[in-house]
Structures are given as structure tokens and as C-alpha cells.
C-alpha atoms as a PDB file:
ATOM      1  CA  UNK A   1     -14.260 132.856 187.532  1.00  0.00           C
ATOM      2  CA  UNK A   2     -17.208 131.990 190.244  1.00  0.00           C
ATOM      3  CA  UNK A   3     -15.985 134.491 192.452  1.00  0.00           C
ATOM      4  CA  UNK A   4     -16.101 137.605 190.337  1.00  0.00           C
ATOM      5  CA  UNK A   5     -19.442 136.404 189.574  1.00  0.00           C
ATOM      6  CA  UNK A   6     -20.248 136.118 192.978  1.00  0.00           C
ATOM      7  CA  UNK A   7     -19.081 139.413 194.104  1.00  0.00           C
ATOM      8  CA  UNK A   8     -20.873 141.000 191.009  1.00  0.00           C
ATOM      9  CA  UNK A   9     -23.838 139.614 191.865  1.00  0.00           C
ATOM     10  CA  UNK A  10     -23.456 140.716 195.697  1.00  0.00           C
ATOM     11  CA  UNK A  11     -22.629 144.706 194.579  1.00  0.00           C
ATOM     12  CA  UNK A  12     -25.726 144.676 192.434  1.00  0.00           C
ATOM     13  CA  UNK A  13     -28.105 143.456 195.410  1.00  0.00           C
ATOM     14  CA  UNK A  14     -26.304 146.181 197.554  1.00  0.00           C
ATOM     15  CA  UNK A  15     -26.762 148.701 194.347  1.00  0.00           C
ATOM     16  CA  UNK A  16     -30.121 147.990 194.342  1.00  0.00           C
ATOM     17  CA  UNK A  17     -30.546 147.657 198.115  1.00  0.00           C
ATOM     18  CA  UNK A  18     -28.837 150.956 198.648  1.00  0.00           C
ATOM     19  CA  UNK A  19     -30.337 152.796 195.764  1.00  0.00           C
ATOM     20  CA  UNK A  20     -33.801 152.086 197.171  1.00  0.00           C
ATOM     21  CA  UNK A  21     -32.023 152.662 200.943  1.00  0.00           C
ATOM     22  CA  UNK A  22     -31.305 156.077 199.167  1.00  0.00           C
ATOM     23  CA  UNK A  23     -34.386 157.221 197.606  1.00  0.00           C
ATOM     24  CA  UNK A  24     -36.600 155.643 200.799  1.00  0.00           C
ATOM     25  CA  UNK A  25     -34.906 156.266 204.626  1.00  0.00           C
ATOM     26  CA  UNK A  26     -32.499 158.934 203.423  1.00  0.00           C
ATOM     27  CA  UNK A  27     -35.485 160.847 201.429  1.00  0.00           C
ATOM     28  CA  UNK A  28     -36.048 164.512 203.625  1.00  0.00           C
ATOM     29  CA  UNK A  29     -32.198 163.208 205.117  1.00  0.00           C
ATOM     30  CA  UNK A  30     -30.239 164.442 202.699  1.00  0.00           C
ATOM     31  CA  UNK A  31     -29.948 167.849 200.712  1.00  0.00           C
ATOM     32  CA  UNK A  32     -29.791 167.911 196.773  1.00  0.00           C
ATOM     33  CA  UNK A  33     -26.053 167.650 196.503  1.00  0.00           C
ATOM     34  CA  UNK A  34     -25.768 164.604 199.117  1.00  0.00           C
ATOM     35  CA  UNK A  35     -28.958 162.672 197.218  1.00  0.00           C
ATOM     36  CA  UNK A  36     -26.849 163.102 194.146  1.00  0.00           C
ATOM     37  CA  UNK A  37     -23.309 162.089 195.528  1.00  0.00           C
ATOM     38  CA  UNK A  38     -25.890 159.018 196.872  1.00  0.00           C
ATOM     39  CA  UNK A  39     -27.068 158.515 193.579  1.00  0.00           C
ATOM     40  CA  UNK A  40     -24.046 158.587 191.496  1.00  0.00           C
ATOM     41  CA  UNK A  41     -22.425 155.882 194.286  1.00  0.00           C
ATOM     42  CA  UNK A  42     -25.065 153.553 193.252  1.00  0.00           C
ATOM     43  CA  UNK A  43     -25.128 154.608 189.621  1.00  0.00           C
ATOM     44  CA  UNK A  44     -20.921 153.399 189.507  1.00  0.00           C
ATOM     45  CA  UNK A  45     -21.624 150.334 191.880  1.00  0.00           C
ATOM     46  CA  UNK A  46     -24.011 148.770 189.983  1.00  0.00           C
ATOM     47  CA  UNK A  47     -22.140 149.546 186.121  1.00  0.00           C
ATOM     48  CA  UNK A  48     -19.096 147.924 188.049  1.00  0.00           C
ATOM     49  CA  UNK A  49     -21.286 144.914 189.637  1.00  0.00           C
ATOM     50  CA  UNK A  50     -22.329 144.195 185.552  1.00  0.00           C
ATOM     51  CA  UNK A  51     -18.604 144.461 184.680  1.00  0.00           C
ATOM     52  CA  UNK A  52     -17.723 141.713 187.261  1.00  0.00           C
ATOM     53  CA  UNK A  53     -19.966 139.559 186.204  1.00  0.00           C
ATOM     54  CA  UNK A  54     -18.564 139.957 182.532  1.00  0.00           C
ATOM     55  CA  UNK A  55     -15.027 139.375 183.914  1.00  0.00           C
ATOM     56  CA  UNK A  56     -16.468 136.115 185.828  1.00  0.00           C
ATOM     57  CA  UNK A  57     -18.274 135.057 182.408  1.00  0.00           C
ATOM     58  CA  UNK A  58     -15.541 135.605 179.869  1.00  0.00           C
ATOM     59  CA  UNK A  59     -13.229 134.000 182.787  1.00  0.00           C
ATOM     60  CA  UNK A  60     -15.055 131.074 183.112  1.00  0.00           C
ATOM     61  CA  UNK A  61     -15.853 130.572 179.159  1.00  0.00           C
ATOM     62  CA  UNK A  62     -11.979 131.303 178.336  1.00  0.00           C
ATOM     63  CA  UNK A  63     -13.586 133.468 176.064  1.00  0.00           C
ATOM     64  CA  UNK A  64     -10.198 135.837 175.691  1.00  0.00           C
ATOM     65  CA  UNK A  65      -7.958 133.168 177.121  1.00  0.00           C
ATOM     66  CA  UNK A  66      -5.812 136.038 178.826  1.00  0.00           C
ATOM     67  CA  UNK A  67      -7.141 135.259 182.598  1.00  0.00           C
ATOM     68  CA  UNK A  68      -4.189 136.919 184.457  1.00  0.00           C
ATOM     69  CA  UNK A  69      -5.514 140.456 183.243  1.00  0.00           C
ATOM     70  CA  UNK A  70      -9.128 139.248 183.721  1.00  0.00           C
ATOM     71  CA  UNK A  71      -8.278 138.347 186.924  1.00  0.00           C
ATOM     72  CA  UNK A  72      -6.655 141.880 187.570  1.00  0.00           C
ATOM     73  CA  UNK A  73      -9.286 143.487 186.178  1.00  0.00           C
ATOM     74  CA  UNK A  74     -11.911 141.770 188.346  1.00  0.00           C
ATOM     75  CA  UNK A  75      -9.668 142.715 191.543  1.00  0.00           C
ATOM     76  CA  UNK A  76      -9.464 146.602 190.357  1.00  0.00           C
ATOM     77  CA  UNK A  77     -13.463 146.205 189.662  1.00  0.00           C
ATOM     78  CA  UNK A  78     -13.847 145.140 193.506  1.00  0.00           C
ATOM     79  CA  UNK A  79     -11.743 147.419 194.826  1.00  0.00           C
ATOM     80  CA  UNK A  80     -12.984 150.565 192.611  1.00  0.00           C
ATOM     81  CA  UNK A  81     -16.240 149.698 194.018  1.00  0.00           C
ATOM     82  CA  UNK A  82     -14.581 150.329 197.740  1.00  0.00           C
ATOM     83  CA  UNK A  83     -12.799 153.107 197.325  1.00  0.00           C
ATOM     84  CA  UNK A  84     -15.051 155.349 194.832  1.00  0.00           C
ATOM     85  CA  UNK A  85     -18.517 154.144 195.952  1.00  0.00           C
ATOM     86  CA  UNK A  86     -17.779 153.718 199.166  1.00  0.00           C
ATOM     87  CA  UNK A  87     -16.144 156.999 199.850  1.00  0.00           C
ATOM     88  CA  UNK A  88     -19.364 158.700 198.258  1.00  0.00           C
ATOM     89  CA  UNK A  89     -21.860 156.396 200.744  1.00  0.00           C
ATOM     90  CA  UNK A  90     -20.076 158.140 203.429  1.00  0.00           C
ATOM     91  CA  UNK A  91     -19.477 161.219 202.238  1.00  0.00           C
ATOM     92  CA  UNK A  92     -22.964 161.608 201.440  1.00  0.00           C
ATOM     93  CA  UNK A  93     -24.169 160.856 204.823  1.00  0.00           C
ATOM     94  CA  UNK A  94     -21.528 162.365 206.534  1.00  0.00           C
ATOM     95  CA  UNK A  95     -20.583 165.780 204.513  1.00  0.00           C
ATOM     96  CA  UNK A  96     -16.895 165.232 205.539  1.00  0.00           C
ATOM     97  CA  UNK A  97     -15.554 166.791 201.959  1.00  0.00           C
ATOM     98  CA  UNK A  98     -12.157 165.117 202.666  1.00  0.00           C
ATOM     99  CA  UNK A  99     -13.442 162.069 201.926  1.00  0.00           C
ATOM    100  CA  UNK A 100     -13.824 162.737 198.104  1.00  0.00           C
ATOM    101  CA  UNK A 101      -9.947 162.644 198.260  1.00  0.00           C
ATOM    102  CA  UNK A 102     -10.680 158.671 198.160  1.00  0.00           C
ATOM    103  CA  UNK A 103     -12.935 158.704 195.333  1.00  0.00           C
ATOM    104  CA  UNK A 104     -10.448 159.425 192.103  1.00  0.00           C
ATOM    105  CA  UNK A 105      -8.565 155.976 193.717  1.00  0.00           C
ATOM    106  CA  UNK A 106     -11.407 154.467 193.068  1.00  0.00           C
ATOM    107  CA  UNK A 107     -11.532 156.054 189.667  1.00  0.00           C
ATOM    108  CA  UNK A 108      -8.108 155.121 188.689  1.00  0.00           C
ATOM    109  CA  UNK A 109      -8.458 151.430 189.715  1.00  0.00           C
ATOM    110  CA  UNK A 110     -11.586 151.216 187.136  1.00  0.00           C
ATOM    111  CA  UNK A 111      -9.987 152.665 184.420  1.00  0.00           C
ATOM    112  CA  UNK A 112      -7.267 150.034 185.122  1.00  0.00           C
ATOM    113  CA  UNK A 113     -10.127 147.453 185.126  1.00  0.00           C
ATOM    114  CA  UNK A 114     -11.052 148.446 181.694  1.00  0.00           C
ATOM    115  CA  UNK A 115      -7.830 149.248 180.478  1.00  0.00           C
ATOM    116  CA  UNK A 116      -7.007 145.689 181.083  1.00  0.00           C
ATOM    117  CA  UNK A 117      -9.970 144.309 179.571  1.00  0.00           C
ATOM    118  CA  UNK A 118      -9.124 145.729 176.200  1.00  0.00           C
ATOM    119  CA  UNK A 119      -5.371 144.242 176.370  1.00  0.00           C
ATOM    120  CA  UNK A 120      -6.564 140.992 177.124  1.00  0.00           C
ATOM    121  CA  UNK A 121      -8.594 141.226 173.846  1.00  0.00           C
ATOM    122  CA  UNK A 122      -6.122 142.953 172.138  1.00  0.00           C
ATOM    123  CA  UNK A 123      -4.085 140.029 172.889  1.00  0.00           C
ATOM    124  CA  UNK A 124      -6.308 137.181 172.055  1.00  0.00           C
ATOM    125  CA  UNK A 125      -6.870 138.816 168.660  1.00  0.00           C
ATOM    126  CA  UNK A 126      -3.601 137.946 167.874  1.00  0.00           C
END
């Protein structure tokens, strides 16, 4: 649907925007491990930004006709962003190692994402 297109479109700016943010201002800011916690963030934002907008598209083509797990899937997508991106943005610039705690969440809810990609095509095969 329009809004996981939307919201893909909006985490690949920030990918982008943040990647550059990351290579730019933070440059001589953060040590080697932080520029790559920084680096894999953006890396996993922007793979999940391209999967939203494949959710929106097949969504809005009825493509695999299953959009309940679509829908899911787009929800998990957004929310793995959050939690596993997110937590490595701050734990990047803040070094507080407690934070990577958050980041298998994050994980989890992607592999849900794809997990239900592939049943909703498992199920349209039928």
C-alpha cells in the first residue's frame, strides 16, 4: 500500500542522509568500531527501506493477493528499522554497550518480515 511506500521512501532519504551524516560530521568523531556500528545501521536501514517499498508495490499490484501478511511484514520492516538501526545510531554515538541489547529485536522483527513474505507467496502459489 501507499504508506509502506511512503515510509520506504522516507528510511532511504534518512539512509542516505545519515550515511553521508556518518562519513561527513561524525568523520575524526567516532573510533573504528563506532564508524562501523554507524555504517552497518545505515547498511540495514536502507536494505529494509527497498523491502518496504517492495511490500508497498506487490501490495498495491495484488501481486501475491495475501495482503494481511504483506501488511505484517511491512509493520515488522518499520519497526526492525527502529529497534535495530536505531539502537546502533545511538549506540554508536553514545558507546552505551547496553543498548545493543535492542538490536537482535530489531533482528527478529525482520526475519519475521521476510518470513512472512515467503508465506504469502507460498500461499498464492497455491
Amino acid at each position: 500500500m501507499k504508506k509502506f511506500i511512503v515510509t520506504g521512501a522516507l528510511h532511504g532519504f534518512l539512509a542516505v542522509a545519515l550515511g553521508a551524516f556518518g562519513a561527513h560530521a561524525l568523520e575524526g568523531v567516532l573510533d573504528d568500531y563506532g564508524r562501523g556500528v554507524w555504517e552497518t545501521a545505515v547498511q540495514y536501514q536502507m536494505f529494509h527501506a527497498t523491502a518496504l517499498l517492495v511490500v508497498g508495490l506487490l501490495m498495491s499490484s495484488k501481486l501475491l493477493g495475501e495482503v494481511k501478511q504483506l501488511n505484517l511484514a511491512g509493520i515488522f520492516f518499520n519497526l526492525g528499522i527502529v529497534f535495530f538501526s536505531g539502537s546502533l545510531y545511538v549506540l554508536a554515538i553514545s558507546g552505551i554497550k547496553v543498548l545493543g541489547a535492542v538490536t537482535p529485536i530489531g533482528g527478529v522483527l525482520f526475519l519475521a518480515g521476510w518470513v512472512l513474505i515467503i508465506v504469502s507467496a507460498i500461499k498464492h502459489a497455491r
